[in-house]
C-alpha atoms as a PDB file:
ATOM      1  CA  UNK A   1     -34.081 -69.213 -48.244  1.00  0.00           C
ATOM      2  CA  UNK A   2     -32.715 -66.830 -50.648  1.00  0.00           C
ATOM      3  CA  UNK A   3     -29.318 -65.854 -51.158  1.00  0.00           C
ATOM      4  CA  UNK A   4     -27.959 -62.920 -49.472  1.00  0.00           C
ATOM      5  CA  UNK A   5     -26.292 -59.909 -51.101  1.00  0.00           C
ATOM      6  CA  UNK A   6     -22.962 -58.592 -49.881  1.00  0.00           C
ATOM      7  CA  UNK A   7     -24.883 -55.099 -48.905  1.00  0.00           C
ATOM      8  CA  UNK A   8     -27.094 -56.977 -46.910  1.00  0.00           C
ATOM      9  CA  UNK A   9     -24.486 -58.637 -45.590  1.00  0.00           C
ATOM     10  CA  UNK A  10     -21.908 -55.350 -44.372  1.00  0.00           C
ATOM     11  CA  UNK A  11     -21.701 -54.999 -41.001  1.00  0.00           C
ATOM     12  CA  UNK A  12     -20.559 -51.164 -41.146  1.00  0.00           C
ATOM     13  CA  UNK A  13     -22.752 -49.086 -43.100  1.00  0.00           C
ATOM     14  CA  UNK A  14     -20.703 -46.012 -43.628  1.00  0.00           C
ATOM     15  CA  UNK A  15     -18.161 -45.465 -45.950  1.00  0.00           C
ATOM     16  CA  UNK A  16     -14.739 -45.352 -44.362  1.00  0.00           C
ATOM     17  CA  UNK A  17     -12.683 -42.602 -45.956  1.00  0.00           C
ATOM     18  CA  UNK A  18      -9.823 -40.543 -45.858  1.00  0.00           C
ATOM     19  CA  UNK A  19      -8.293 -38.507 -48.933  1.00  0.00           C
ATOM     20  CA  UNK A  20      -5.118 -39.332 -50.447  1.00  0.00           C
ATOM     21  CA  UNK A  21      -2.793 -36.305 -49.000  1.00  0.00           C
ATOM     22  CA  UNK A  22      -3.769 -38.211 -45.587  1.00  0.00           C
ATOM     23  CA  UNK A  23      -0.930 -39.500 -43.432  1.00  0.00           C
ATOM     24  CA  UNK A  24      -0.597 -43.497 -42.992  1.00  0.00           C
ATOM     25  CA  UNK A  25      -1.216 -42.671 -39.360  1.00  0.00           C
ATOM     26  CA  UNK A  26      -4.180 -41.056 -39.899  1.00  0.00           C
ATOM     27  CA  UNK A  27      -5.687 -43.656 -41.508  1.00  0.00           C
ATOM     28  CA  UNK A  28      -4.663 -46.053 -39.002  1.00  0.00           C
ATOM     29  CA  UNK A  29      -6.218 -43.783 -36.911  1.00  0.00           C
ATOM     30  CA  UNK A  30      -9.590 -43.938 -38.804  1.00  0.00           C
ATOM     31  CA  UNK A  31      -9.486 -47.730 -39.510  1.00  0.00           C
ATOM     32  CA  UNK A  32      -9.319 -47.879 -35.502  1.00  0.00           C
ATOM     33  CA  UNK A  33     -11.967 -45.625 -34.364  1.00  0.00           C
ATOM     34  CA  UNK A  34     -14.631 -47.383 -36.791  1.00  0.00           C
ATOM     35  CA  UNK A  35     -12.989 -50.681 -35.496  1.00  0.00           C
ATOM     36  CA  UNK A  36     -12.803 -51.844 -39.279  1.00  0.00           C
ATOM     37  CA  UNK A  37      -9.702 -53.269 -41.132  1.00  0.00           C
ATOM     38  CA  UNK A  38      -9.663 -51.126 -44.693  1.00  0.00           C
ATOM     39  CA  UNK A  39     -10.218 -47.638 -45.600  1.00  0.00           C
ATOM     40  CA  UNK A  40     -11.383 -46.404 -48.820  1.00  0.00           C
ATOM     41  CA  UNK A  41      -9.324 -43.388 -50.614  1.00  0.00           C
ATOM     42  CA  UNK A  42     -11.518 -41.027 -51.878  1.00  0.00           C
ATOM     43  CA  UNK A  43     -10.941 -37.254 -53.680  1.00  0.00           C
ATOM     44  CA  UNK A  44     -13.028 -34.315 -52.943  1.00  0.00           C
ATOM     45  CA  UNK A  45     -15.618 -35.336 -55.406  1.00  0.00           C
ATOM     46  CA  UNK A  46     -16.153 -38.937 -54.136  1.00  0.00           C
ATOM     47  CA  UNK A  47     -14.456 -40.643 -56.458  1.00  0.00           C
ATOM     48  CA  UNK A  48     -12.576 -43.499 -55.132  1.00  0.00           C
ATOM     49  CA  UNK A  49      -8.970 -44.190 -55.856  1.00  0.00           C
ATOM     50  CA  UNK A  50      -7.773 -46.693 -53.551  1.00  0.00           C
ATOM     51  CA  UNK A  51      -8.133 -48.879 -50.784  1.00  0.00           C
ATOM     52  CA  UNK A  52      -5.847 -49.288 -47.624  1.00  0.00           C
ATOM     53  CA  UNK A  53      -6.011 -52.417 -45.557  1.00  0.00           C
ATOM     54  CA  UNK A  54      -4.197 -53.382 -42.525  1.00  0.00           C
ATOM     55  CA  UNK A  55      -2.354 -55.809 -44.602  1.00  0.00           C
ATOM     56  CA  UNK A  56      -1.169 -52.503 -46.481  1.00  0.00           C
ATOM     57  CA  UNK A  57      -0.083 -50.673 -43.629  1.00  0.00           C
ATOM     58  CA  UNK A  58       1.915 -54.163 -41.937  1.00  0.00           C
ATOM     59  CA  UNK A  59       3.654 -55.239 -45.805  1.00  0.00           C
ATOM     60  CA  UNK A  60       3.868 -51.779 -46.935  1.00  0.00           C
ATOM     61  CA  UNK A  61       4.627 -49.349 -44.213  1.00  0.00           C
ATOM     62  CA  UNK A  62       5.810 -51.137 -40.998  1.00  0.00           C
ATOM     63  CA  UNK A  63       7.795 -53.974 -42.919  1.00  0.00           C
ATOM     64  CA  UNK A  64       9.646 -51.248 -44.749  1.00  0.00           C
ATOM     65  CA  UNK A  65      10.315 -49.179 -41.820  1.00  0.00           C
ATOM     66  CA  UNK A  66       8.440 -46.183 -43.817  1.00  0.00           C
ATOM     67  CA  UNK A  67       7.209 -43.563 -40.829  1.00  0.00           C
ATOM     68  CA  UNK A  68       3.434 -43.078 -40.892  1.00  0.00           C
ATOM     69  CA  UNK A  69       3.634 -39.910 -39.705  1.00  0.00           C
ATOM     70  CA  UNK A  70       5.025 -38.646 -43.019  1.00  0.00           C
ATOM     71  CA  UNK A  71       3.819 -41.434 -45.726  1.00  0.00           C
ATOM     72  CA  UNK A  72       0.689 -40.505 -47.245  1.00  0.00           C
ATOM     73  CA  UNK A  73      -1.801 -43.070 -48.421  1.00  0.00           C
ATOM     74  CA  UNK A  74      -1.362 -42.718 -51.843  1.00  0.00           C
ATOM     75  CA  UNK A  75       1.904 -43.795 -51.462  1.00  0.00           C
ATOM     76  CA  UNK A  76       0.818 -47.429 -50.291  1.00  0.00           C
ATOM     77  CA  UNK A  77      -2.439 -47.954 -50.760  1.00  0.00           C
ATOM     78  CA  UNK A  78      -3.707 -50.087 -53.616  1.00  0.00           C
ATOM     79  CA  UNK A  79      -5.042 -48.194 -56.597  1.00  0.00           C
ATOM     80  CA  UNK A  80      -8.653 -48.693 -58.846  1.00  0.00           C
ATOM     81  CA  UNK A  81      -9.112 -51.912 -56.546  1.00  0.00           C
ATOM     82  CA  UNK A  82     -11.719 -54.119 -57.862  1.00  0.00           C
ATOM     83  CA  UNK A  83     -15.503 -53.374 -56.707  1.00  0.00           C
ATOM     84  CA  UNK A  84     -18.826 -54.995 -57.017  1.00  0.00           C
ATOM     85  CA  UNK A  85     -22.629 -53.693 -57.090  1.00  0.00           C
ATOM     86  CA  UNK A  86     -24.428 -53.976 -53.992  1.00  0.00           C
ATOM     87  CA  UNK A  87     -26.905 -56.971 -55.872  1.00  0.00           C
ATOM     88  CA  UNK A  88     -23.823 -59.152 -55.613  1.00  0.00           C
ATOM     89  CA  UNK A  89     -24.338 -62.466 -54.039  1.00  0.00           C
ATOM     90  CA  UNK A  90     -22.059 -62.906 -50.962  1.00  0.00           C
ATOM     91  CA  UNK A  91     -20.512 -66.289 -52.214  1.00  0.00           C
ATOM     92  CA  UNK A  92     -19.766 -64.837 -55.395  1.00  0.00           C
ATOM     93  CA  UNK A  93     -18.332 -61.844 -52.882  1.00  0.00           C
ATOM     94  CA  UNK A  94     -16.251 -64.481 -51.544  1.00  0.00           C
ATOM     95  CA  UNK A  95     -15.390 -66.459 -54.404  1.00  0.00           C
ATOM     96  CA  UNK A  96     -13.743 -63.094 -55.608  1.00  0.00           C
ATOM     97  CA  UNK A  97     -11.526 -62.719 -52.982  1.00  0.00           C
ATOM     98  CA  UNK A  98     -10.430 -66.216 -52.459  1.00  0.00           C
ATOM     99  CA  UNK A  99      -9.779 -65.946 -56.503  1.00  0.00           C
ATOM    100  CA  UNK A 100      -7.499 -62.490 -55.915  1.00  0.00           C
ATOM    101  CA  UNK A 101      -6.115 -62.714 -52.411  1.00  0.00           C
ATOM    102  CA  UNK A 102      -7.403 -59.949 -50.970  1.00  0.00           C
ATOM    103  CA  UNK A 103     -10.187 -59.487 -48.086  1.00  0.00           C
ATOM    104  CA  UNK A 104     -12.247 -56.571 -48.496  1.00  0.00           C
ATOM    105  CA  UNK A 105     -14.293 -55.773 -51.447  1.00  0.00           C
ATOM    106  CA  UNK A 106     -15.685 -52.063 -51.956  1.00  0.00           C
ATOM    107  CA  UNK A 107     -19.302 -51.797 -53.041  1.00  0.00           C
ATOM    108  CA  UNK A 108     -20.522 -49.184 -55.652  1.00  0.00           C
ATOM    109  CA  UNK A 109     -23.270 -48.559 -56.947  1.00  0.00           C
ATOM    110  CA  UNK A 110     -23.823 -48.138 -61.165  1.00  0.00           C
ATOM    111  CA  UNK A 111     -24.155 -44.303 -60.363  1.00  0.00           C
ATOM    112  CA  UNK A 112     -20.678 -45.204 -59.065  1.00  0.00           C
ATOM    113  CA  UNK A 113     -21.883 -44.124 -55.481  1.00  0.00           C
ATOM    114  CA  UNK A 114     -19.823 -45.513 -52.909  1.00  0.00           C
ATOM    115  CA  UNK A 115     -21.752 -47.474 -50.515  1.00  0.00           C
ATOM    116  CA  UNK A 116     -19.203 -48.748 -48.290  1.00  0.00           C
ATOM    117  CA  UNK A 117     -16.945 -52.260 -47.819  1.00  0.00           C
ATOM    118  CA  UNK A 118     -17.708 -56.159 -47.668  1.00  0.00           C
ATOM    119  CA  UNK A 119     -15.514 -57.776 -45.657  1.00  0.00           C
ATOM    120  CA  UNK A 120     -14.549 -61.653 -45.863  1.00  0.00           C
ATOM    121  CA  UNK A 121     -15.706 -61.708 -42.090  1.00  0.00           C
ATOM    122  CA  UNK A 122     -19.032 -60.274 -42.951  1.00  0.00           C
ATOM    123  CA  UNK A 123     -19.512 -63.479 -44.752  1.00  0.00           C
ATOM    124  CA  UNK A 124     -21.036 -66.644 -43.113  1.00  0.00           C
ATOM    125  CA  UNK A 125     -19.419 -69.653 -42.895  1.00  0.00           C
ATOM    126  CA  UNK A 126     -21.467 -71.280 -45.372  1.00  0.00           C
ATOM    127  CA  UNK A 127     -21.048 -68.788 -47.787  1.00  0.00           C
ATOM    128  CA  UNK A 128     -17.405 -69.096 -47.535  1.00  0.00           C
ATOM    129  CA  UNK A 129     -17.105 -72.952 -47.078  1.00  0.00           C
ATOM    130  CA  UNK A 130     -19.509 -72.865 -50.305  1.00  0.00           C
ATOM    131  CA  UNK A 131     -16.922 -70.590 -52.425  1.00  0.00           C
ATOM    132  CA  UNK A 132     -14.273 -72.403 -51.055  1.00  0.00           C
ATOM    133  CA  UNK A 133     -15.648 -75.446 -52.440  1.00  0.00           C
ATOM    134  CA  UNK A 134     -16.371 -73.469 -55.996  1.00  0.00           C
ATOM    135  CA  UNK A 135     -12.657 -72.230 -56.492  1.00  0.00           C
ATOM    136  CA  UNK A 136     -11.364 -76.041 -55.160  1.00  0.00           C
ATOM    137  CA  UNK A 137     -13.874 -77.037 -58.508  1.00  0.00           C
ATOM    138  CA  UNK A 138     -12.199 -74.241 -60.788  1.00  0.00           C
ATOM    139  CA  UNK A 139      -8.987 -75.174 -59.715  1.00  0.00           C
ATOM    140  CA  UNK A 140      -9.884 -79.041 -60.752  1.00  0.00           C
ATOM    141  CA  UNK A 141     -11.314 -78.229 -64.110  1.00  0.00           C
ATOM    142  CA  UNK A 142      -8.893 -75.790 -64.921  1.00  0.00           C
ATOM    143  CA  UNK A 143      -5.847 -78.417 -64.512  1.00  0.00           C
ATOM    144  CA  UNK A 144      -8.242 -80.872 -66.074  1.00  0.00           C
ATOM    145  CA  UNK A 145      -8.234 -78.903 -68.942  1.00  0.00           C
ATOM    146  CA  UNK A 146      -4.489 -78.284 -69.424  1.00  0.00           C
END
């Protein structure tokens, strides 16, 4: 059986977008509607800037008391996040994200199209209990080697 790739894997499709004058509300708004737990920040000509998660809007809005009727998402979402081609293997995908902490991985393409988000729950189990088992080895070698 061969390996899948994390566009394979997405479970949404569509790009989930808002632009960066958009209110943290709005996006929450978005995020809720496509029943998804990131949006991407895009500008007018599809480039993307950022990335809001719902980790963003609970650590970077609510826990600061910041209203989300007037914060915008530039002001709190995270900027150039790392992306990966659509050929990527999903426990490299996850192996990624366990690596940086974060959960959701944008997709582009090399003609930088934007082709939507992986998600750590679009991953299978044994995807993830194999990366899992890859950064535990990293880890190991890495304080093996000083």
């Amino acid at each position: 059986m061969t390996e899948r790739t994390v566009f394979q894997s997405m479970a949404l499709r569509h790009v989930v977008s808002v632009v960066p004058t958009a209110t943290v509300y709005s996006a929450a708004c978005v995020m809720t509607h496509a029943n998804c737990g990131s949006v991407l920040v895009i500008d007018t000509s599809s480039t993307l800037l950022g990335i809001v998660t719902e980790r963003d809007l609970m650590t970077r809005v609510v826990a600061k008391a910041l209203d989300p009727a007037s914060t915008t998402v530039a002001d709190i979402m995270t900027r150039s996040p790392h992306c990966v081609g659509p050929e990527t293997k999903v426990a490299d995908a996850v192996l990624i994200m366990i690596e940086r902490g974060f959960r959701h991985l944008p997709i582009v393409s090399e003609a930088k199209k934007i082709m939507g988000v992986f998600s750590v729950r679009d991953a299978m189990p044994r995807e993830v209990q194999a990366a899992q088992s890859l950064a535990e080895f990293n880890e190991q070698v890495n304080d093996a080697l000083g």
